[in-house]
N, C-alpha and C. Protein backbone atom coordinates (compact mmCIF):
# COMPACT_ATOMS: atom_id res chain seq x y z
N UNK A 1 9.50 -4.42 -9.23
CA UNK A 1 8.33 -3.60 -9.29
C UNK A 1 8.38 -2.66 -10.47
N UNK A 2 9.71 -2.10 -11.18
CA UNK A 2 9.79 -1.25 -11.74
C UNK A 2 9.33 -1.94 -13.07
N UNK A 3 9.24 -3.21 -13.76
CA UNK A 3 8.30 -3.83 -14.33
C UNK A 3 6.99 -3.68 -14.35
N UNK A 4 6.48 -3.86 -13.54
CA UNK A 4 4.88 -3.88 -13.38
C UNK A 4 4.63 -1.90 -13.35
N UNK A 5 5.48 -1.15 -13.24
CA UNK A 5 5.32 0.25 -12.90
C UNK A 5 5.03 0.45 -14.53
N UNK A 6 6.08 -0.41 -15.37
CA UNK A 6 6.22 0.05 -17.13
C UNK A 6 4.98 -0.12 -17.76
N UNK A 7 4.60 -1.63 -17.40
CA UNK A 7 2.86 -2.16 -17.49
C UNK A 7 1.86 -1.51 -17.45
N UNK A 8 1.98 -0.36 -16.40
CA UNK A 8 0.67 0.24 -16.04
C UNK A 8 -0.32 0.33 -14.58
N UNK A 9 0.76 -0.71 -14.19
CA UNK A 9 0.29 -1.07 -12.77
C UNK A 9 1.06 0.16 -11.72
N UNK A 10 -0.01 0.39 -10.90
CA UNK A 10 0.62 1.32 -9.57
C UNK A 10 0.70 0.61 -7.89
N UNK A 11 1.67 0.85 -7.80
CA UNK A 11 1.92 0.01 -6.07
C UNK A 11 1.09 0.97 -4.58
N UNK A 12 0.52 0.45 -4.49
CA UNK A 12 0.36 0.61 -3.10
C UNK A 12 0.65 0.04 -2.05
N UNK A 13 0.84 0.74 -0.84
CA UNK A 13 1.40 -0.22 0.35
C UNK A 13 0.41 -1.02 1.26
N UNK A 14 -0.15 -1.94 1.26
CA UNK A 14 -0.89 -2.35 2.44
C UNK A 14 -0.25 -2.53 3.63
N UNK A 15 -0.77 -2.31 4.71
CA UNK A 15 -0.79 -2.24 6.04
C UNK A 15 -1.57 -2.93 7.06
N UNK A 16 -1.34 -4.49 7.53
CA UNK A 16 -2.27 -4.76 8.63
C UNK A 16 -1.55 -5.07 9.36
N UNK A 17 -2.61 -4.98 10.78
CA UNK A 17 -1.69 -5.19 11.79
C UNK A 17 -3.59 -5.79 12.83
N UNK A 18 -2.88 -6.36 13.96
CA UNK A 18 -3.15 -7.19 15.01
C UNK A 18 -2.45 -6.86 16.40
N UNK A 19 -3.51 -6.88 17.24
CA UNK A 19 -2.98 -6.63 18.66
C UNK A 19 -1.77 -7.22 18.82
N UNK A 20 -1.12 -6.56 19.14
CA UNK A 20 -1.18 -5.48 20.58
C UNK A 20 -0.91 -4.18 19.63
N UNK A 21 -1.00 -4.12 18.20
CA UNK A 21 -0.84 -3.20 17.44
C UNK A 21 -2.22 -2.36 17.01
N UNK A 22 -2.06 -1.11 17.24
CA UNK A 22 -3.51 -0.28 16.55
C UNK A 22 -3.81 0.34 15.44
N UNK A 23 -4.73 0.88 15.09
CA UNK A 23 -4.84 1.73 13.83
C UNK A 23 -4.23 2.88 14.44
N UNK A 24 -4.46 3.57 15.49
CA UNK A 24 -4.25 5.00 15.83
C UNK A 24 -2.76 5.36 16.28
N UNK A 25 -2.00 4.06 16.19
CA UNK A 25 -0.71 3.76 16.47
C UNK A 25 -0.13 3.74 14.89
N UNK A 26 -0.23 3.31 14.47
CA UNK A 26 0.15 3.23 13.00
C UNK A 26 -0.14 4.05 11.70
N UNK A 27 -1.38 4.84 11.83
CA UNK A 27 -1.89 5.93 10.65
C UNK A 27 -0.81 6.75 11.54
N UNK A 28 -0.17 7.44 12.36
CA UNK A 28 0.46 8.53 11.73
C UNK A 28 1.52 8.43 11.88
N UNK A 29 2.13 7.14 11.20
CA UNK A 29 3.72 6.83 10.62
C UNK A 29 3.34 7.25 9.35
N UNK A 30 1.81 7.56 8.64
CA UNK A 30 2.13 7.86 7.07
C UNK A 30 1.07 8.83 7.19
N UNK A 31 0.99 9.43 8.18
CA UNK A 31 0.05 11.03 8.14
C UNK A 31 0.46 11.75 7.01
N UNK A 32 1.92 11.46 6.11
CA UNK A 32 2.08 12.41 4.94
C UNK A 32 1.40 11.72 3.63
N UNK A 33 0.61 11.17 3.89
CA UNK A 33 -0.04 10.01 2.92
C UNK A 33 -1.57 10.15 3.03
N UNK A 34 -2.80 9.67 2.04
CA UNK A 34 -3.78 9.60 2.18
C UNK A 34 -3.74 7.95 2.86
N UNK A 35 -4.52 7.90 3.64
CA UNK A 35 -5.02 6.64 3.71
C UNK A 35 -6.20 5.70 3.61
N UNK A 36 -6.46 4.65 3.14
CA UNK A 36 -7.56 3.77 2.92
C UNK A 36 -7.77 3.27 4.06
N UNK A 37 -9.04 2.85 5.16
CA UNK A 37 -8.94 1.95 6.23
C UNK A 37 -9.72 0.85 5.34
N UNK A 38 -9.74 -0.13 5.65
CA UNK A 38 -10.41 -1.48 5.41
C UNK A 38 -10.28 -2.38 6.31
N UNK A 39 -10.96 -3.75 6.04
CA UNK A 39 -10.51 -4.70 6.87
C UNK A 39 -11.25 -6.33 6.26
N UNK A 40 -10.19 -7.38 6.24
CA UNK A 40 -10.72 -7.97 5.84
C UNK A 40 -10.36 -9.36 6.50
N UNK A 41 -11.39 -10.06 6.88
CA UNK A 41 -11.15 -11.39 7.78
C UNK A 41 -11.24 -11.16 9.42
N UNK A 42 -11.71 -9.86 9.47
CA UNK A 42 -11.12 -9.27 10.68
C UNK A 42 -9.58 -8.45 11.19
N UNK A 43 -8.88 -8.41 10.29
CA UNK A 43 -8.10 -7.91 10.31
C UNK A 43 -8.12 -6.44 10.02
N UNK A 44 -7.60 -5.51 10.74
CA UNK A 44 -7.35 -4.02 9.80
C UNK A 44 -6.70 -4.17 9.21
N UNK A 45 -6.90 -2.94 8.11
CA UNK A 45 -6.09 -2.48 6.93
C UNK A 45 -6.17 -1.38 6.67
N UNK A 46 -4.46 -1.23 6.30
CA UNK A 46 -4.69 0.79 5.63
C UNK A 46 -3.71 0.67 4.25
N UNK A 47 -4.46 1.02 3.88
CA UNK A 47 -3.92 1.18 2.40
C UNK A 47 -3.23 2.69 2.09
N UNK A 48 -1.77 2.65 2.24
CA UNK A 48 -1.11 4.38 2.11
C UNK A 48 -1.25 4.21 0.62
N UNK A 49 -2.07 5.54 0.14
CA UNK A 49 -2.07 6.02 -1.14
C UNK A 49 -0.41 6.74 -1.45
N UNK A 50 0.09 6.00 -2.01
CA UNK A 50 1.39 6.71 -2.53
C UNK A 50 1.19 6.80 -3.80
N UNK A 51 2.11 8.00 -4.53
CA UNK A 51 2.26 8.76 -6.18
C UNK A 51 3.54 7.29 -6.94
N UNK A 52 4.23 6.74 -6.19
CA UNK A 52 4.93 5.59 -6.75
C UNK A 52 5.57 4.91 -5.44
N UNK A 53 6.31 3.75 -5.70
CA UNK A 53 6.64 3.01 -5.01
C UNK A 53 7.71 3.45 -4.40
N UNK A 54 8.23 3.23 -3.17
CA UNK A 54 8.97 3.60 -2.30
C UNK A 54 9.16 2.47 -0.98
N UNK A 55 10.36 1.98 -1.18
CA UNK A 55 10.41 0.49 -0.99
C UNK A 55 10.78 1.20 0.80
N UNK A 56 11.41 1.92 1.02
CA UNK A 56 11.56 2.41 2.44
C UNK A 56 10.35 2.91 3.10
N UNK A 57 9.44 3.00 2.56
CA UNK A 57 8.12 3.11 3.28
C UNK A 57 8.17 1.80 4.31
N UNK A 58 7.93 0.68 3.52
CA UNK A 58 7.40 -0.10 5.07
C UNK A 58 8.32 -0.57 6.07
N UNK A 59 9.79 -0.02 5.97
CA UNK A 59 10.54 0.32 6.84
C UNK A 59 10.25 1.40 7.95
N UNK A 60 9.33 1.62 8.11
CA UNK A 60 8.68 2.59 9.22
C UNK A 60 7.77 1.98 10.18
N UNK A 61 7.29 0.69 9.97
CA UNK A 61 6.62 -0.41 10.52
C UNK A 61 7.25 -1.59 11.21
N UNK A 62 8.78 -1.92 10.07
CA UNK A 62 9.46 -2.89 10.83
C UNK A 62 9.91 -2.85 11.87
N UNK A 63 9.39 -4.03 13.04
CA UNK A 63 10.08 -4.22 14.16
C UNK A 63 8.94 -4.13 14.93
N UNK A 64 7.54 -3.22 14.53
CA UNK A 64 6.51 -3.39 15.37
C UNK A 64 5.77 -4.44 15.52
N UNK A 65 5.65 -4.95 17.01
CA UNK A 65 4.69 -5.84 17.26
C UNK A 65 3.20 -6.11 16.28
N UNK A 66 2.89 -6.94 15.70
CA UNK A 66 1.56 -7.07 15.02
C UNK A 66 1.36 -6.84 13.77
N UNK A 67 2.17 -5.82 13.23
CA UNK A 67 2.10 -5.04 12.04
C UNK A 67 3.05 -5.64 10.89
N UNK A 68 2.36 -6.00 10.11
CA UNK A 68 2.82 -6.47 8.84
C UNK A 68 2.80 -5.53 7.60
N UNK A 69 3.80 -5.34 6.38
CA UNK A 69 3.88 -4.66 5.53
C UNK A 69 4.23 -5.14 4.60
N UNK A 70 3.42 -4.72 3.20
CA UNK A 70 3.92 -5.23 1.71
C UNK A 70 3.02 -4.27 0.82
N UNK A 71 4.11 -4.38 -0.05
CA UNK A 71 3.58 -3.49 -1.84
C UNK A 71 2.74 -4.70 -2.56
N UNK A 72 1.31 -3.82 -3.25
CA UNK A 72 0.56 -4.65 -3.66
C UNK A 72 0.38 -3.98 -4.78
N UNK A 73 0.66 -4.74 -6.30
CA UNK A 73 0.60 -3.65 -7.39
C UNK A 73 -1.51 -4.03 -8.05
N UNK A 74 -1.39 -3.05 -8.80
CA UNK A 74 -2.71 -3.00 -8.95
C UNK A 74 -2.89 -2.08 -10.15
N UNK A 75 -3.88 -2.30 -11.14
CA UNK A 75 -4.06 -2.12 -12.51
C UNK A 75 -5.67 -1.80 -12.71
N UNK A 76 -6.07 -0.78 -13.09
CA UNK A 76 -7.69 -0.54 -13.76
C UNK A 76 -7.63 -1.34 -14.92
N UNK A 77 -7.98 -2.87 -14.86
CA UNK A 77 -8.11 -3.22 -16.35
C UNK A 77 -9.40 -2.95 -17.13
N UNK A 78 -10.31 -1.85 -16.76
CA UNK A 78 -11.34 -1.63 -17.32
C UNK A 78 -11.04 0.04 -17.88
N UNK A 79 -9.88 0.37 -17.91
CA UNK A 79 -9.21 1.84 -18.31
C UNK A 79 -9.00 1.59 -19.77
N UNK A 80 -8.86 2.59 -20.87
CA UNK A 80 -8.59 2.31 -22.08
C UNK A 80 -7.11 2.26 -22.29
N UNK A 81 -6.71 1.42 -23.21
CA UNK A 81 -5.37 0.87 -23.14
C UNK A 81 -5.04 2.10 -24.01
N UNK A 82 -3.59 2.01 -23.78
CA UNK A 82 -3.02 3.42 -24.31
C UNK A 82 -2.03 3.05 -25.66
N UNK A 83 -2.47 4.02 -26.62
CA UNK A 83 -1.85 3.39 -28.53
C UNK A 83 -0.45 3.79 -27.98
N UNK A 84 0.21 2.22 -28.41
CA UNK A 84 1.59 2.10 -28.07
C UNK A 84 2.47 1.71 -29.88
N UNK A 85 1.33 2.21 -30.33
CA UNK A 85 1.42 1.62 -31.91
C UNK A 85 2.51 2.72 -32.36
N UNK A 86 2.84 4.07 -32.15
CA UNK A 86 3.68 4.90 -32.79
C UNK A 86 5.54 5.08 -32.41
């Protein structure tokens, strides 16, 4: 990840989960976090806004029924590229 961090890209954690797992069960393992809800396919999703990657984050999820976790990196490619010329 620390590649894609040099790039320009920032990680966020996605978060879905499926019964017998909830949203209201799971937002406040990262109440110290902003969170995104979404959902897609039917599935929920929370997207923890983190400042950088922190691979022990979705170690706070493992082991729960339903709930799946992974870092998803992500890039504004419509941002102005930054002069790397000097």
């Amino acid at each position: 990840m620390g590649f894609y961090e040099r790039c320009g890209y920032q990680g966020r954690l996605l978060v879905q989960f499926v019964p017998p797992a909830r949203r209201d069960e799971v937002a406040p393992l990262f109440a110290d976090f902003a969170l995104l809800e979404t959902q897609w396919q039917d599935v929920p999703q929370l997207w923890v806004q983190t400042p950088e990657v922190d691979k022990t984050l979705a170690d706070r999820v493992r082991g729960l029924d339903g709930v799946h976790a992974q870092w998803v990196m992500d890039k504004d490619l419509n941002a102005p590229a930054a002069d790397v010329s000097r």
